[in-house]
Protein backbone atom coordinates (compact mmCIF):
# COMPACT_ATOMS: atom_id res chain seq x y z
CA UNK A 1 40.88 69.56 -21.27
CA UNK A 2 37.95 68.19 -19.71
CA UNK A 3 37.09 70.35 -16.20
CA UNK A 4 34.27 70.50 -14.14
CA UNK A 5 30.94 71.68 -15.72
CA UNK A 6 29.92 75.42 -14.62
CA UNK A 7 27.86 76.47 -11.34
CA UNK A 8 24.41 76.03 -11.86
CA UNK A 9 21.08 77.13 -9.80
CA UNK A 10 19.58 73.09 -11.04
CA UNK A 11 19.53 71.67 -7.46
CA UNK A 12 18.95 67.79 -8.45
CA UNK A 13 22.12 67.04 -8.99
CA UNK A 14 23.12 69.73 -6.08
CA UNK A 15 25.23 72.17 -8.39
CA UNK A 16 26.25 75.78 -6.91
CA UNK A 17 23.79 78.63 -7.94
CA UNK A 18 25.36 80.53 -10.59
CA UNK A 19 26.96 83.70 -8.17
CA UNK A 20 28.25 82.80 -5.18
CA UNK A 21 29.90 85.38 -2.86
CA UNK A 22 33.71 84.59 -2.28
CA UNK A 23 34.33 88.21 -0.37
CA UNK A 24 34.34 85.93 2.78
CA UNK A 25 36.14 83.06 1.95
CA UNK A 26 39.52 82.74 3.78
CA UNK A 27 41.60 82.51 0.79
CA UNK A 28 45.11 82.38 3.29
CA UNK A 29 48.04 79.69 2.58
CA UNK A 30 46.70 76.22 2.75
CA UNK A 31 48.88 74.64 5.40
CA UNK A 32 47.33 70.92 5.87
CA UNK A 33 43.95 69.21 5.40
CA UNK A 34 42.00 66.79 7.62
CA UNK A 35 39.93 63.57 7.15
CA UNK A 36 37.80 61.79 8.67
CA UNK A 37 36.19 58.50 7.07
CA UNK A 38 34.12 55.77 7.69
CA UNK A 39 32.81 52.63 5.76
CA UNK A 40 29.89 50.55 7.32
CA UNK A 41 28.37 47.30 6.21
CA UNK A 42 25.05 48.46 7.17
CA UNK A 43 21.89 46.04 6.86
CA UNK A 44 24.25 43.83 4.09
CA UNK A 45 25.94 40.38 4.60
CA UNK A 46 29.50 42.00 3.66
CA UNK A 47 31.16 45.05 2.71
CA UNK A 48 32.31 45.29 -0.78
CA UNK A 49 33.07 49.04 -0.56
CA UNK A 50 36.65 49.88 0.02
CA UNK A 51 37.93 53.36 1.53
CA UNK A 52 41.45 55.23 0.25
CA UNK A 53 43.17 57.70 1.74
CA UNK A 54 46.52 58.23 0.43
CA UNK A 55 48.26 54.77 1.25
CA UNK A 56 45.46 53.74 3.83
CA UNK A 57 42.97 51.27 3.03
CA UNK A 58 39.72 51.12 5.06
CA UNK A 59 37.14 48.09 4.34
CA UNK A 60 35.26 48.51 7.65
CA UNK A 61 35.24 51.13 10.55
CA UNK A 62 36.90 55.16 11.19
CA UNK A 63 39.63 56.74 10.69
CA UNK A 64 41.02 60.20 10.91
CA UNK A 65 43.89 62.29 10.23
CA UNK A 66 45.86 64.99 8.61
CA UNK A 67 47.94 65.55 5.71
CA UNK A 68 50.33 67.96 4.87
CA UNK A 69 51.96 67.46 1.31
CA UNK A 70 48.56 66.62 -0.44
CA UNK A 71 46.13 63.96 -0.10
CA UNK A 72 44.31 61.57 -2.58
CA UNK A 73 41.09 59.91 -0.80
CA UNK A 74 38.42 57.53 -3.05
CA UNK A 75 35.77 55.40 -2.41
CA UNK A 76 35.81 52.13 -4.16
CA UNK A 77 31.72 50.29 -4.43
CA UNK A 78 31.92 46.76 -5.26
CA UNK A 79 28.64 46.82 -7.85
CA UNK A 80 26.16 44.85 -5.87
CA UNK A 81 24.32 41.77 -7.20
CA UNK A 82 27.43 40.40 -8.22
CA UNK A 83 29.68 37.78 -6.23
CA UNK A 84 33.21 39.67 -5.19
CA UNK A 85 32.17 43.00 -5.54
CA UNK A 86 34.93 43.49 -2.23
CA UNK A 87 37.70 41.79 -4.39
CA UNK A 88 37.18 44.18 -7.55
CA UNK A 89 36.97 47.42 -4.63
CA UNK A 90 40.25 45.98 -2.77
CA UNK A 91 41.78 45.66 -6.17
CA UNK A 92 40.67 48.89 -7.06
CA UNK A 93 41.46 50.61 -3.99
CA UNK A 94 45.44 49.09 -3.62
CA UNK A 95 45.69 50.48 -7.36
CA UNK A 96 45.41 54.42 -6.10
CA UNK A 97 46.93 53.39 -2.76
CA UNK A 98 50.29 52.61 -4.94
CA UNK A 99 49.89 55.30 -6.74
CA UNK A 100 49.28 57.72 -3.66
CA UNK A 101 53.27 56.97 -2.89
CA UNK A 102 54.22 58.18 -5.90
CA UNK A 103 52.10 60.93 -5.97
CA UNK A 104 53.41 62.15 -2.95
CA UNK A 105 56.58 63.59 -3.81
CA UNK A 106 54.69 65.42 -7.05
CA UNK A 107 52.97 67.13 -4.36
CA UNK A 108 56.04 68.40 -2.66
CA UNK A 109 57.67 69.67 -6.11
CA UNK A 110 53.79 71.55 -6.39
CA UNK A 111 54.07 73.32 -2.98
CA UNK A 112 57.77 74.15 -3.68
CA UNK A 113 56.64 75.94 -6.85
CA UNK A 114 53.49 77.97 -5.43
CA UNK A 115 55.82 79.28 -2.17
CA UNK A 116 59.28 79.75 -3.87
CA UNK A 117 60.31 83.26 -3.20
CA UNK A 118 62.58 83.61 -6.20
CA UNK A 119 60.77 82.41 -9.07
CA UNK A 120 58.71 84.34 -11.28
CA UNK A 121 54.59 84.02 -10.94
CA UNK A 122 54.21 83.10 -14.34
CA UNK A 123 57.00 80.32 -14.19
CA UNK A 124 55.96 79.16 -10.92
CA UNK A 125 52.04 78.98 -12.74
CA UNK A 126 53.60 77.18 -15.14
CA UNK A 127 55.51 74.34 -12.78
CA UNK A 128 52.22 73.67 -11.06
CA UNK A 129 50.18 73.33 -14.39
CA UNK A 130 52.37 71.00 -15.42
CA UNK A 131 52.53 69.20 -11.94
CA UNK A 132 48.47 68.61 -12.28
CA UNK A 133 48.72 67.24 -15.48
CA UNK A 134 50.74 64.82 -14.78
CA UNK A 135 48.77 63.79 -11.78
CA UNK A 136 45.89 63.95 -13.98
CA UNK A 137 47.72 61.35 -16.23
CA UNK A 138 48.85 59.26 -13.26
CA UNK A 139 45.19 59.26 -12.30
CA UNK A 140 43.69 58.21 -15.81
CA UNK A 141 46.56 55.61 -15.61
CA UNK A 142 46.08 54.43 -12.30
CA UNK A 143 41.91 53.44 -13.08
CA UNK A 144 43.45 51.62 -16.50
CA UNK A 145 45.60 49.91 -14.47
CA UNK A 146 42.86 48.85 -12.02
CA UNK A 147 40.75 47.90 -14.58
CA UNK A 148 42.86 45.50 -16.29
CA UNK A 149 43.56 44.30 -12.31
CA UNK A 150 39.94 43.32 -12.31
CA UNK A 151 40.00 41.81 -16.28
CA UNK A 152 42.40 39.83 -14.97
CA UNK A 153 40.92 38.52 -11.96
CA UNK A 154 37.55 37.97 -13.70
CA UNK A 155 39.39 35.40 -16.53
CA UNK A 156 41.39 33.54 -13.32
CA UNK A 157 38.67 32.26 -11.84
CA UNK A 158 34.95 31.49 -13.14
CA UNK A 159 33.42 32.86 -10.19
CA UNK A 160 34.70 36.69 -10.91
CA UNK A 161 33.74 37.38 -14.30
CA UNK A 162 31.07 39.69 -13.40
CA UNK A 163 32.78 40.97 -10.69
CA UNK A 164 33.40 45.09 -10.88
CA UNK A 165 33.27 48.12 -9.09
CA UNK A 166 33.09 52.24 -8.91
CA UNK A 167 35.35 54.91 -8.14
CA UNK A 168 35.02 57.90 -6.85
CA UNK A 169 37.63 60.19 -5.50
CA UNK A 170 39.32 63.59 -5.10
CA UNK A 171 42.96 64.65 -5.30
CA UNK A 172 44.08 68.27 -3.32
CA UNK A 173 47.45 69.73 -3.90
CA UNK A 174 47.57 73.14 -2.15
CA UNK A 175 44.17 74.87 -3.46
CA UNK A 176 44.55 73.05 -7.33
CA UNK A 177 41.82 69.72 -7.04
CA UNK A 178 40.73 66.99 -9.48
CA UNK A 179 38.04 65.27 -9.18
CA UNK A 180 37.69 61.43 -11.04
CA UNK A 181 35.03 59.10 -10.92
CA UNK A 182 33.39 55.76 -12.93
CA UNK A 183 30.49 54.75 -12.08
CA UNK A 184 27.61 56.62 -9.41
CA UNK A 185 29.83 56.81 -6.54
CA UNK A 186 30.47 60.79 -6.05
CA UNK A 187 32.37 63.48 -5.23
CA UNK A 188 30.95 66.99 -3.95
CA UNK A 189 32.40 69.49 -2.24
CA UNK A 190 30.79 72.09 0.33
CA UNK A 191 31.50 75.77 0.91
CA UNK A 192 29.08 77.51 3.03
CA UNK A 193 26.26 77.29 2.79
CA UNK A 194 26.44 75.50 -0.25
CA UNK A 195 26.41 71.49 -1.51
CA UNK A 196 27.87 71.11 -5.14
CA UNK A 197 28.31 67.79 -6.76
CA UNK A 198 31.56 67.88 -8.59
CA UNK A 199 31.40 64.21 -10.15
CA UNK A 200 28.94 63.06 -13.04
CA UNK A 201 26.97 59.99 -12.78
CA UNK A 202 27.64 57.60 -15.05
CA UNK A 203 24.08 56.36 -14.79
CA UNK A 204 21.19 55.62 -17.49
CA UNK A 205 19.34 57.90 -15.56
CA UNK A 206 21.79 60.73 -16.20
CA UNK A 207 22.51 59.85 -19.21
CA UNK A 208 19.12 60.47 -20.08
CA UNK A 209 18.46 63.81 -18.47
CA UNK A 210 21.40 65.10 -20.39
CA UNK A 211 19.89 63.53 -23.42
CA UNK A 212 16.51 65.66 -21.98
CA UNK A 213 14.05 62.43 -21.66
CA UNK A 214 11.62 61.98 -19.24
CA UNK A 215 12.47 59.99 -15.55
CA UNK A 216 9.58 57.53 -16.73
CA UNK A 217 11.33 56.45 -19.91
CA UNK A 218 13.94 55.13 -17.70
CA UNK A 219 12.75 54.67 -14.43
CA UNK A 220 13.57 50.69 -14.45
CA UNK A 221 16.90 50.90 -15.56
CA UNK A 222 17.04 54.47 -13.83
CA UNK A 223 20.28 53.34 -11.64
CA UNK A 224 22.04 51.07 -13.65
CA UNK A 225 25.40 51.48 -14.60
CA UNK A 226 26.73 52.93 -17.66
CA UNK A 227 30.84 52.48 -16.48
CA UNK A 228 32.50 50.64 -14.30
CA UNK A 229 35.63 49.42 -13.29
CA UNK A 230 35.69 45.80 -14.55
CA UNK A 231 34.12 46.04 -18.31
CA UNK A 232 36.33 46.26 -21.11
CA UNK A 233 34.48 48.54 -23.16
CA UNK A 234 32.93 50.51 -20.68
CA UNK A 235 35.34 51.69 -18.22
CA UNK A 236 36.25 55.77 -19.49
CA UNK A 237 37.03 57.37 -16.40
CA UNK A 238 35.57 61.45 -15.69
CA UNK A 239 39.14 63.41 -14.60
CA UNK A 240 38.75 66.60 -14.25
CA UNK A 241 40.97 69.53 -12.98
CA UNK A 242 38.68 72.43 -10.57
CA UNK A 243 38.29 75.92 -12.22
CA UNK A 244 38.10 77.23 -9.09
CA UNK A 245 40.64 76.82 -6.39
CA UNK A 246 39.80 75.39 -2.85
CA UNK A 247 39.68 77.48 0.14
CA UNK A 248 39.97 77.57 3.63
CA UNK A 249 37.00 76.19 4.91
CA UNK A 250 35.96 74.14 2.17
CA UNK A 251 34.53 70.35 2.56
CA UNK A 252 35.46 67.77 0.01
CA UNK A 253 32.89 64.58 0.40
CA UNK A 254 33.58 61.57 -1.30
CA UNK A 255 30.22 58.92 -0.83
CA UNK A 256 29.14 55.42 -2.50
CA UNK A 257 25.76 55.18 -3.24
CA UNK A 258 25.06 54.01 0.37
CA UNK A 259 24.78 57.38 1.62
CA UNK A 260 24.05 59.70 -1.80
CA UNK A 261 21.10 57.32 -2.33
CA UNK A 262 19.27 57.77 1.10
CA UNK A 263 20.21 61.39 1.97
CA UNK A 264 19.54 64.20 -0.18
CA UNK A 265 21.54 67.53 -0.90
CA UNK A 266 19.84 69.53 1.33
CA UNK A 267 20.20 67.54 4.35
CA UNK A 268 23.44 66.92 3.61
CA UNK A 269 24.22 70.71 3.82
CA UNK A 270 22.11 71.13 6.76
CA UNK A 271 24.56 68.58 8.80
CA UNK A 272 27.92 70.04 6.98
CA UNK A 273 26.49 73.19 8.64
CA UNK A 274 27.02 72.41 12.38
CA UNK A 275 29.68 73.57 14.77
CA UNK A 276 30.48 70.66 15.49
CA UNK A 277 34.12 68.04 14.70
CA UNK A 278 34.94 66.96 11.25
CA UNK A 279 34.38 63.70 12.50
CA UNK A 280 31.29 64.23 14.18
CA UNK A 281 29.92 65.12 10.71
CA UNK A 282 31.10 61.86 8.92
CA UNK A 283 29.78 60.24 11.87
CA UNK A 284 26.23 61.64 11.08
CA UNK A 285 26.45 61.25 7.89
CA UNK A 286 26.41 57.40 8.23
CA UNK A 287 23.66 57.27 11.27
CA UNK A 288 21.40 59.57 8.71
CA UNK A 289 21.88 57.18 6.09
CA UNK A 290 21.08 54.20 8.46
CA UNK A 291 17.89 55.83 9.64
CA UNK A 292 16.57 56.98 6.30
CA UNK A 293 17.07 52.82 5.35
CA UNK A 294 19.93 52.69 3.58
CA UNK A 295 20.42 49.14 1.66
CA UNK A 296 23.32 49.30 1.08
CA UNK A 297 26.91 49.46 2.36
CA UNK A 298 27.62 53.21 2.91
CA UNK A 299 31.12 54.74 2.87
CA UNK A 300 31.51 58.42 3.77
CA UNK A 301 35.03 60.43 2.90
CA UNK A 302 35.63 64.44 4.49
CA UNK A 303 38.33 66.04 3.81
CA UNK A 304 38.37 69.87 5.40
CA UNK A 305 40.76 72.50 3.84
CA UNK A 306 43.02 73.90 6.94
């Protein structure tokens, strides 16, 4: 099964240190969660990025929210340089809004299973196992089926064959996660008073540091795409189930490049940080990226554990 690569102390790519406390964490029933998103063309002509949260779609403003019985939330990047970038994200984005629906009620089944009373812990382990696999499946399914959306649209009209686009997003059931991505788009998630990066850039530039060559080997082609949504050959998705629960408390942040370009980890966790509303830090989020000269269109997902 492929999960999320261990805790590390590297801080480039923002991993956890290796031991972090969890004495403190607030480890109590996880009731809800709530979101608060934003996509902004910033300095662009249009917005090709495209927002998801469960069966919303977001292509340009805020929104906020709770959700009770799970909650799947992406960001969709239109690649730039190429002409309808927005039309592979929409495409994209209605994909895993369809398949939020159905999702939905595998959620409900989930929580049954972790707060039935009468079933044994090992058999209730065992229904919600098999309850994430299958919404790992659905999601592995669900970026096929976007892909072959985009294919499509790219041999029905001359104009969108280059068109394509990332993914990036996070499913919560309860306290089981999975994170999936294609493409640089990310995924991290915060618990005080630390930033990880859960996703893996599909990137030349990562795959060459995991190859161990030098950032000046590749620093023209350092950002380039290695997967995307849109390429026949080159769209294998990242799905992977968390080791480690979520908890009360924790911060799930979904970004496009917009925002993970301009703003680095630690200023990221500094902002997480404040007392101050969920949506107050998405909000901030987007005005740092703006005034660090973002250019590009930023989108910003938070989703708190409650």
């Amino acid at each position: 099964m492929d999960k999320i690569r261990p805790y590390t102390a590297n801080r480039r790519g923002g991993y956890y240190p290796p031991d972090i406390p969890t004495e403190n964490i607030s480890q109590g029933v996880i009731k809800m969660v709530k979101y608060a998103v934003t996509t902004n063309i910033g300095v662009c002509e249009k917005n090709d990025d495209r927002i998801l949260v469960n069966s919303k779609m977001l292509s340009e403003g805020f929104l906020e929210g709770t959700a009770e019985n799970g909650i799947i939330a992406a960001v969709c990047d239109g690649v730039g340089g190429y002409s309808h970038g927005d039309k592979a994200a929409e495409i994209a984005a209605t994909t895993f809004s369809e398949l939020a629906c159905e999702m939905f009620s595998q959620a409900e089944k989930s929580q049954s299973a972790e707060n039935a009373e009468n079933t044994d812990k090992s058999e209730q382990a065992k229904q919600v196992a098999n309850l994430l696999e299958t919404a790992k499946s659905q999601i592995e399914t669900a970026i096929k089926t976007a892909n072959n959306g985009v294919l499509t649209a790219q041999q029905a009209d001359f104009d969108h064959q280059k068109m394509s686009t990332t993914v990036a997003g996070v499913y919560i059931n309860g306290g089981n996660f999975i994170v999936f991505n294609v493409g640089d788009s990310r995924v991290y998630r915060y618990r005080k008073p630390y930033l990880a990066q859960l996703s893996v850039d599909h990137t030349v530039a990562e795959e060459a540091a995991q190859l161990g060559l030098s950032t000046h080997e590749t620093e023209k082609s350092a950002h380039i795409l290695t997967r995307c949504i849109g390429d026949k050959s080159r769209c294998q998705p990242s799905v992977k189930m968390g080791e480690n629960r979520a908890f009360l408390g924790d911060i799930f942040l979904v970004c496009s490049d917009g925002l993970s370009g301009v703003v680095d980890v630690d200023d990221m966790e500094i902002l997480l940080a404040e007392e101050i509303s969920l949506s107050e830090k998405c909000q901030n989020l987007l005005k740092l990226a703006l005034r660090n000269g973002s250019l590009d269109n930023i989108s910003v997902i938070l989703v708190e554990i409650e």
